[in-house]
C-alpha atoms as a PDB file:
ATOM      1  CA  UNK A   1      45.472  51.340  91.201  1.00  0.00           C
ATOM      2  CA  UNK A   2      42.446  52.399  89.065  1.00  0.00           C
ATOM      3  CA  UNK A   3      42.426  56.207  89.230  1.00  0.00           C
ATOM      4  CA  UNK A   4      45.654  57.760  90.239  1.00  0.00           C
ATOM      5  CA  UNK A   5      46.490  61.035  89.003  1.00  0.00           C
ATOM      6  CA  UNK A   6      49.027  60.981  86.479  1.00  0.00           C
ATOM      7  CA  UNK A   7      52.653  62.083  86.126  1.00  0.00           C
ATOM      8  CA  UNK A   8      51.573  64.450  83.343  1.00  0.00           C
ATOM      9  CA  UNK A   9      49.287  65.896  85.130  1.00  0.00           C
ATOM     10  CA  UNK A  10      51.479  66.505  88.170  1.00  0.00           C
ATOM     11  CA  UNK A  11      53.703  68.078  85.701  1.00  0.00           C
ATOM     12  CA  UNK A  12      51.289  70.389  83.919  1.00  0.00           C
ATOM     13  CA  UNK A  13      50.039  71.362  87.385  1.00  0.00           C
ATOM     14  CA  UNK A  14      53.804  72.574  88.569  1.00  0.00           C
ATOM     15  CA  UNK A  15      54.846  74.212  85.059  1.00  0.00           C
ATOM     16  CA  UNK A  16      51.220  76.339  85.742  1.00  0.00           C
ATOM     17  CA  UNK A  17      52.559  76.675  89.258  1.00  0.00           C
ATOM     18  CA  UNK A  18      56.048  77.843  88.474  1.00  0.00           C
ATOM     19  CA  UNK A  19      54.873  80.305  86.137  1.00  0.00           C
ATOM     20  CA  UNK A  20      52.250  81.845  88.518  1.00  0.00           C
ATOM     21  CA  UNK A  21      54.579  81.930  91.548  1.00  0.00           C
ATOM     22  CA  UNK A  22      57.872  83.361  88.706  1.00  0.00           C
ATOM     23  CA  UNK A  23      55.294  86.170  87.537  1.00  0.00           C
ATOM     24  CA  UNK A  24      53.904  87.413  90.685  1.00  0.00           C
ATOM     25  CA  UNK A  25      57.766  87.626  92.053  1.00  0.00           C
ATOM     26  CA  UNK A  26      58.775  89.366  88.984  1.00  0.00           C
ATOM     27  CA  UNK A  27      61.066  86.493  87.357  1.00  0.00           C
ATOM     28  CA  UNK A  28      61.008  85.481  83.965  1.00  0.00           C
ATOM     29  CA  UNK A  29      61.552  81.721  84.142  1.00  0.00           C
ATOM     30  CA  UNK A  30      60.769  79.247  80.876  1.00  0.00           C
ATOM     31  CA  UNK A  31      59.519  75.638  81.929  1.00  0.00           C
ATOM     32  CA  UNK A  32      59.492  72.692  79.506  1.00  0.00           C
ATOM     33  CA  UNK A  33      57.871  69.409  79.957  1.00  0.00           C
ATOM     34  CA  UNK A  34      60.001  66.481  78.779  1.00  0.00           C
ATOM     35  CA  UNK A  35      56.452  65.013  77.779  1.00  0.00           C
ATOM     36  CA  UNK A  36      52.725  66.600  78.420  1.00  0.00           C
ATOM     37  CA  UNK A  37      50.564  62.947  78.157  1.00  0.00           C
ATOM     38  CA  UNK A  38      51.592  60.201  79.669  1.00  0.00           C
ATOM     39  CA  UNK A  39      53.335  58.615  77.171  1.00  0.00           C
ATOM     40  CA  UNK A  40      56.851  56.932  77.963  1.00  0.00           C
ATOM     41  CA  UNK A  41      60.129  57.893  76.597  1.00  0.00           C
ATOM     42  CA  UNK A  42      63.473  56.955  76.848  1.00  0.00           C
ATOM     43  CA  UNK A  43      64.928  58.269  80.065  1.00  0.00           C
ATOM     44  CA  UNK A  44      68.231  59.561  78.605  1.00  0.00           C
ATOM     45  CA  UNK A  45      65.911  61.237  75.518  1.00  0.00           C
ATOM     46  CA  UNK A  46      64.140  62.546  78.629  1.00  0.00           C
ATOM     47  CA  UNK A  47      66.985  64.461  79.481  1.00  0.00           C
ATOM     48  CA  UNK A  48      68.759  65.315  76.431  1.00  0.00           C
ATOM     49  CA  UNK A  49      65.456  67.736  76.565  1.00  0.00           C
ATOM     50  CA  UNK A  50      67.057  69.733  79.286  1.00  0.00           C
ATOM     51  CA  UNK A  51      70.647  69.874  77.393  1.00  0.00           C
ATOM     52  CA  UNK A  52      69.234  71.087  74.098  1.00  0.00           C
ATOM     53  CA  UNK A  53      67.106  73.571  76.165  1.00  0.00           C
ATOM     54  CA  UNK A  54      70.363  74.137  78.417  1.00  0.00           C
ATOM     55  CA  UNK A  55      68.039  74.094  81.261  1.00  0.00           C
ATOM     56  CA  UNK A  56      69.822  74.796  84.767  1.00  0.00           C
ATOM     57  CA  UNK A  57      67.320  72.484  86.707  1.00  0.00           C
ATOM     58  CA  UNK A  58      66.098  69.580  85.657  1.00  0.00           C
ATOM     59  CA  UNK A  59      63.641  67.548  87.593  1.00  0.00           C
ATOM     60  CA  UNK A  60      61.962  64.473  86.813  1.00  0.00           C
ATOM     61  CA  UNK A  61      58.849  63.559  88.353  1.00  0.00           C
ATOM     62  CA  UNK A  62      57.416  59.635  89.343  1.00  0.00           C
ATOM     63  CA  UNK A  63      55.522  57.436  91.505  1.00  0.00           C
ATOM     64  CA  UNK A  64      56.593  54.888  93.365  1.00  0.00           C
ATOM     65  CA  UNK A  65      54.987  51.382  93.988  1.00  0.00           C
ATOM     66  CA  UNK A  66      56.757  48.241  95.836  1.00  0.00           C
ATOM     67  CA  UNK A  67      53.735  46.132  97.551  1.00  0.00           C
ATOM     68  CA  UNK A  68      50.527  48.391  99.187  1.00  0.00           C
ATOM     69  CA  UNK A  69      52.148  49.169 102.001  1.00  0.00           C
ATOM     70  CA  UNK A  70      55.723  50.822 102.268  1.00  0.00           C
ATOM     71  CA  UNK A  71      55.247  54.697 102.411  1.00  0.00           C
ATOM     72  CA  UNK A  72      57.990  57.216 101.797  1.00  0.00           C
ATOM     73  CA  UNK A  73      59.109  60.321  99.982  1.00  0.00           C
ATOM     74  CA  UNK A  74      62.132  60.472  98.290  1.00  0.00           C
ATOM     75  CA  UNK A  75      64.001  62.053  96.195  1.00  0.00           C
ATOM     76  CA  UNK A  76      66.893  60.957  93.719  1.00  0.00           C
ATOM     77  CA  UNK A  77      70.401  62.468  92.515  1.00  0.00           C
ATOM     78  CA  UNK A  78      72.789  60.835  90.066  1.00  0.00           C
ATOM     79  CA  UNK A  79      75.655  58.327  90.663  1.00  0.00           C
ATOM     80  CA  UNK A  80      78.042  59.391  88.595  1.00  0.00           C
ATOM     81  CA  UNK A  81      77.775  62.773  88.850  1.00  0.00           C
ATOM     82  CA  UNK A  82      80.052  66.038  88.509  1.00  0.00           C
ATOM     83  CA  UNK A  83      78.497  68.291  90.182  1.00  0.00           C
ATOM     84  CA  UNK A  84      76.903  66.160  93.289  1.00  0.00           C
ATOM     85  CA  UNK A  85      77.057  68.676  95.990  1.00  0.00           C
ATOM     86  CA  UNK A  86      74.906  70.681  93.663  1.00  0.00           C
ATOM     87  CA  UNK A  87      72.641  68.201  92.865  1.00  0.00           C
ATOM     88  CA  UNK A  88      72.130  67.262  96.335  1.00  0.00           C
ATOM     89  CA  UNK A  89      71.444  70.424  97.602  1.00  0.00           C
ATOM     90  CA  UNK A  90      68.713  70.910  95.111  1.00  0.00           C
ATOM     91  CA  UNK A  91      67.103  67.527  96.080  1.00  0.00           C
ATOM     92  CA  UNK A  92      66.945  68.377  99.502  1.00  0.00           C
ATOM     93  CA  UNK A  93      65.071  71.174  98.497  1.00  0.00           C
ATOM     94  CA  UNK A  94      62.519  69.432  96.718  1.00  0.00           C
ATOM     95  CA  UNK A  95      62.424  66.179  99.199  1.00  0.00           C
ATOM     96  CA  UNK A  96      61.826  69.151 102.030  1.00  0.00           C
ATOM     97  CA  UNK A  97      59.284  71.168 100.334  1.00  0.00           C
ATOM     98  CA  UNK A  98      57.176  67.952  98.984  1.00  0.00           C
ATOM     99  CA  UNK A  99      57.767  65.829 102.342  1.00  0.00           C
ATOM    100  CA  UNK A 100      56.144  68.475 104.094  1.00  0.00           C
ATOM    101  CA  UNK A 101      53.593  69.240 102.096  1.00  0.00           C
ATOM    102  CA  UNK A 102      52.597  65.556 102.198  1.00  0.00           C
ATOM    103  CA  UNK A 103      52.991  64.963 105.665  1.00  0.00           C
ATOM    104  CA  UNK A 104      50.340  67.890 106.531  1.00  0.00           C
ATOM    105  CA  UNK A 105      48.076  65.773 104.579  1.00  0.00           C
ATOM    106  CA  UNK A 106      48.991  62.549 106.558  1.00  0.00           C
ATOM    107  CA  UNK A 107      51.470  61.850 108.892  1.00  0.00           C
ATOM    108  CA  UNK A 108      51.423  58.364 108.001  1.00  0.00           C
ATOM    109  CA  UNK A 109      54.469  59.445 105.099  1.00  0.00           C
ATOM    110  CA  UNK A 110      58.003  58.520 105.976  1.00  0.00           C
ATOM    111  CA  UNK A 111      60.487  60.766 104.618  1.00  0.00           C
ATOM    112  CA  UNK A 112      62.826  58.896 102.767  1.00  0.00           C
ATOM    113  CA  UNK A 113      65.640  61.854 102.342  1.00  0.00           C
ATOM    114  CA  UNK A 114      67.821  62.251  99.356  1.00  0.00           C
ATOM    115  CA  UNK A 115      69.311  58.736  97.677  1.00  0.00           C
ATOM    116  CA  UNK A 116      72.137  58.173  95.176  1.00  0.00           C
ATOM    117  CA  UNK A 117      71.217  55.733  92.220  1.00  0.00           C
ATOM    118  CA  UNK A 118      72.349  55.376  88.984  1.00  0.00           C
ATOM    119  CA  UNK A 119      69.517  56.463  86.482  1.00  0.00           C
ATOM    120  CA  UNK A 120      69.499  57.052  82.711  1.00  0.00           C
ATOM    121  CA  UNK A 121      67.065  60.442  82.989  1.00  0.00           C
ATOM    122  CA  UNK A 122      69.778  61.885  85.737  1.00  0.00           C
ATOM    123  CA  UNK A 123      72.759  61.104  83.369  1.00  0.00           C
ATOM    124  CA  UNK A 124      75.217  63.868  83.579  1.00  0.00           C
ATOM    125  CA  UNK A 125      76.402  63.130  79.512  1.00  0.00           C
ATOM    126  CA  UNK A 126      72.248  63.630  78.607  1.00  0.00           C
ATOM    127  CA  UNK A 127      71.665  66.437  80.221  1.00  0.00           C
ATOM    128  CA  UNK A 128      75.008  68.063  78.880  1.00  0.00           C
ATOM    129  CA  UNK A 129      77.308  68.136  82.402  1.00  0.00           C
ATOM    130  CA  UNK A 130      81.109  67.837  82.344  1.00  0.00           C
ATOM    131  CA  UNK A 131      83.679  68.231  84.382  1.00  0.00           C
ATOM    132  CA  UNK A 132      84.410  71.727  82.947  1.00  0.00           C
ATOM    133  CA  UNK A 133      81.045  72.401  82.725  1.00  0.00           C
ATOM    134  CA  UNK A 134      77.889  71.291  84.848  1.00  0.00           C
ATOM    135  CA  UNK A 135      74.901  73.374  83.815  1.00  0.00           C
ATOM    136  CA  UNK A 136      71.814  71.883  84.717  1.00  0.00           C
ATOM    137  CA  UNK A 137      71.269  70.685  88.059  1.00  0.00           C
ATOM    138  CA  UNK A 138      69.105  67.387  88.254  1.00  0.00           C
ATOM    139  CA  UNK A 139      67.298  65.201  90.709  1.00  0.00           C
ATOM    140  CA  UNK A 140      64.123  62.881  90.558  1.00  0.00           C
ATOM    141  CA  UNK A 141      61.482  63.103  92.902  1.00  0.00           C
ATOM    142  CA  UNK A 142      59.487  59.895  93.736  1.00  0.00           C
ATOM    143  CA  UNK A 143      55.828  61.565  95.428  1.00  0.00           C
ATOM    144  CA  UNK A 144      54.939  58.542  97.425  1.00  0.00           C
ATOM    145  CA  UNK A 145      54.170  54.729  96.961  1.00  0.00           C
ATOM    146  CA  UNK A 146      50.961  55.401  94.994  1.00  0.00           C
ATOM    147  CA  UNK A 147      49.744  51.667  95.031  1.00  0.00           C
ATOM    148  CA  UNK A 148      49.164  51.774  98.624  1.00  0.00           C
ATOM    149  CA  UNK A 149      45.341  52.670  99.536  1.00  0.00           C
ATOM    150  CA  UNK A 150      46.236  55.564 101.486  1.00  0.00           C
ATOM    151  CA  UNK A 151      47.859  57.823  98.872  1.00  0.00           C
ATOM    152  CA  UNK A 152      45.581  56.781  96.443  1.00  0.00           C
ATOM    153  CA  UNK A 153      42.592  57.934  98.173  1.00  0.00           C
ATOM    154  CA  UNK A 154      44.799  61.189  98.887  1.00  0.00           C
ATOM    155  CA  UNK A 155      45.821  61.815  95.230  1.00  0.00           C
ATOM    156  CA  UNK A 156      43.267  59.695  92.705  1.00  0.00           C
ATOM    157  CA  UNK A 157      41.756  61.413  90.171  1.00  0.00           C
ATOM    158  CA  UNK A 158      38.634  59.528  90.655  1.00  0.00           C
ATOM    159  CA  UNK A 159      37.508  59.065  93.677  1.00  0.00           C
ATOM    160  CA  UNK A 160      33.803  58.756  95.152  1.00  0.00           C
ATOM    161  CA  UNK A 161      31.467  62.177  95.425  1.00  0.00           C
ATOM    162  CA  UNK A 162      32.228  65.786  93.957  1.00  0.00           C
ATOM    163  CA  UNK A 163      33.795  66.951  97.387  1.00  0.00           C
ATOM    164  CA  UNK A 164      36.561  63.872  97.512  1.00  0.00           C
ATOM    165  CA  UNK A 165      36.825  64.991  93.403  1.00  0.00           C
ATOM    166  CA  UNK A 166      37.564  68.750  94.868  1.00  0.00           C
ATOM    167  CA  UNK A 167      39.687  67.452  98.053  1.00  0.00           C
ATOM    168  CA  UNK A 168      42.121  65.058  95.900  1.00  0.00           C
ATOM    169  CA  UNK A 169      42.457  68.187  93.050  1.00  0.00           C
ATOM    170  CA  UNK A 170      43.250  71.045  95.841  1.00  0.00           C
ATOM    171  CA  UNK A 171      45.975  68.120  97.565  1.00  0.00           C
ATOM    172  CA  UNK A 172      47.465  67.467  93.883  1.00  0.00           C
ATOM    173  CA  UNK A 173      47.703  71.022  93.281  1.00  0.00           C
ATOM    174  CA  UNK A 174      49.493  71.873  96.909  1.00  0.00           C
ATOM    175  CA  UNK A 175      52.004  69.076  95.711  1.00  0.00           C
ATOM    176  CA  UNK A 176      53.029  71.196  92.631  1.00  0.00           C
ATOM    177  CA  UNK A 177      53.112  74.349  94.481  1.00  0.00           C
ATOM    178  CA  UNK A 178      55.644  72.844  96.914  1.00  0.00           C
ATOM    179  CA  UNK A 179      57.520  71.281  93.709  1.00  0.00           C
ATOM    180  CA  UNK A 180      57.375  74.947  92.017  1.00  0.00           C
ATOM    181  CA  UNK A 181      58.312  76.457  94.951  1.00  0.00           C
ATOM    182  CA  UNK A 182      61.540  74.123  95.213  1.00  0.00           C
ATOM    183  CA  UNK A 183      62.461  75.276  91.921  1.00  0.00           C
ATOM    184  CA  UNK A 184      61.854  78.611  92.016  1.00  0.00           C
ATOM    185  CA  UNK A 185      64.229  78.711  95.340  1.00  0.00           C
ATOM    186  CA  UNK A 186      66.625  76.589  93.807  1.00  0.00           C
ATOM    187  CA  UNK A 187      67.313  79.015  90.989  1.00  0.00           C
END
């Protein structure tokens, strides 16, 4: 749909979040964006990012889209995976904190819990996990169907009038406070 906010965006607004939140609790936490524009790159290059940074979480942000009408969030953890207990438990804490966030803007959103599905940017080998040696904890979080009319006229970046332009920013940014929150508590 014409309009709707961007990953990059999202991203930028929840590395600004994480950093706020990390400062005012005293942490010193380092956040790298696999990309800042919306540009695509491979997923596995997406998370060799987090091996040569030896990040400990790594979490990969999308959109999803089927047909303008299914409604869900959900959040994703790696197939074959060696360390999924630890991978699951930090999805759940992003699916809960986003989910809910969400849902207190509409209650129309289904939660669609944690999933297991093989994905290149969740690839133990990229992001540097072995058996020996798991690291970096990953999961992707999909933030809604966003071709569905609903959640864009939650989320789009241009909508009609200055107050829907102030609405849709202030419900963008209280996504990426519940994703920075999620990783804050996850570390």
């Amino acid at each position: 749909m014409a309009g709707t906010v961007t990953k990059a965006e999202f991203a930028k607004r929840t590395q600004t979040a994480v950093l706020t939140k990390a400062l005012a609790a005293g942490k010193n936490i380092k956040v790298i964006l696999t990309r800042d524009k919306d540009v695509n790159i491979g997923l596995s290059a997406r998370a060799n990012v987090a091996k040569a940074n030896r990040a400990s979480l790594f979490l990969s942000i999308h959109f999803n889209g089927f047909n303008g009408v299914v409604r869900r969030v959900e959040t994703l953890i790696g197939k074959n995976n060696v360390n999924p207990t630890e991978d699951r438990k930090f999805a759940q804490l992003v699916q809960t904190k986003v989910f809910e966030t969400i849902e207190k803007m509409d209650p129309s959103t289904k939660d669609g819990g944690v999933k297991v599905q093989s994905l290149g940017a969740l690839s133990d080998i990229a992001l540097g996990n072995a058996v020996a040696s798991h690291p970096c904890r990953a999961c992707m979080i999909e933030i809604e169907f966003m071709d569905t009319v609903a959640v864009c006229n939650l989320f789009s970046i241009n909508p009609a009038g200055a107050a829907a332009v102030a609405a849709n920013a202030a419900r963008r940014q209280q996504v990426a406070d519940a994703l920075a929150e999620a990783l804050i508590d996850a570390l």
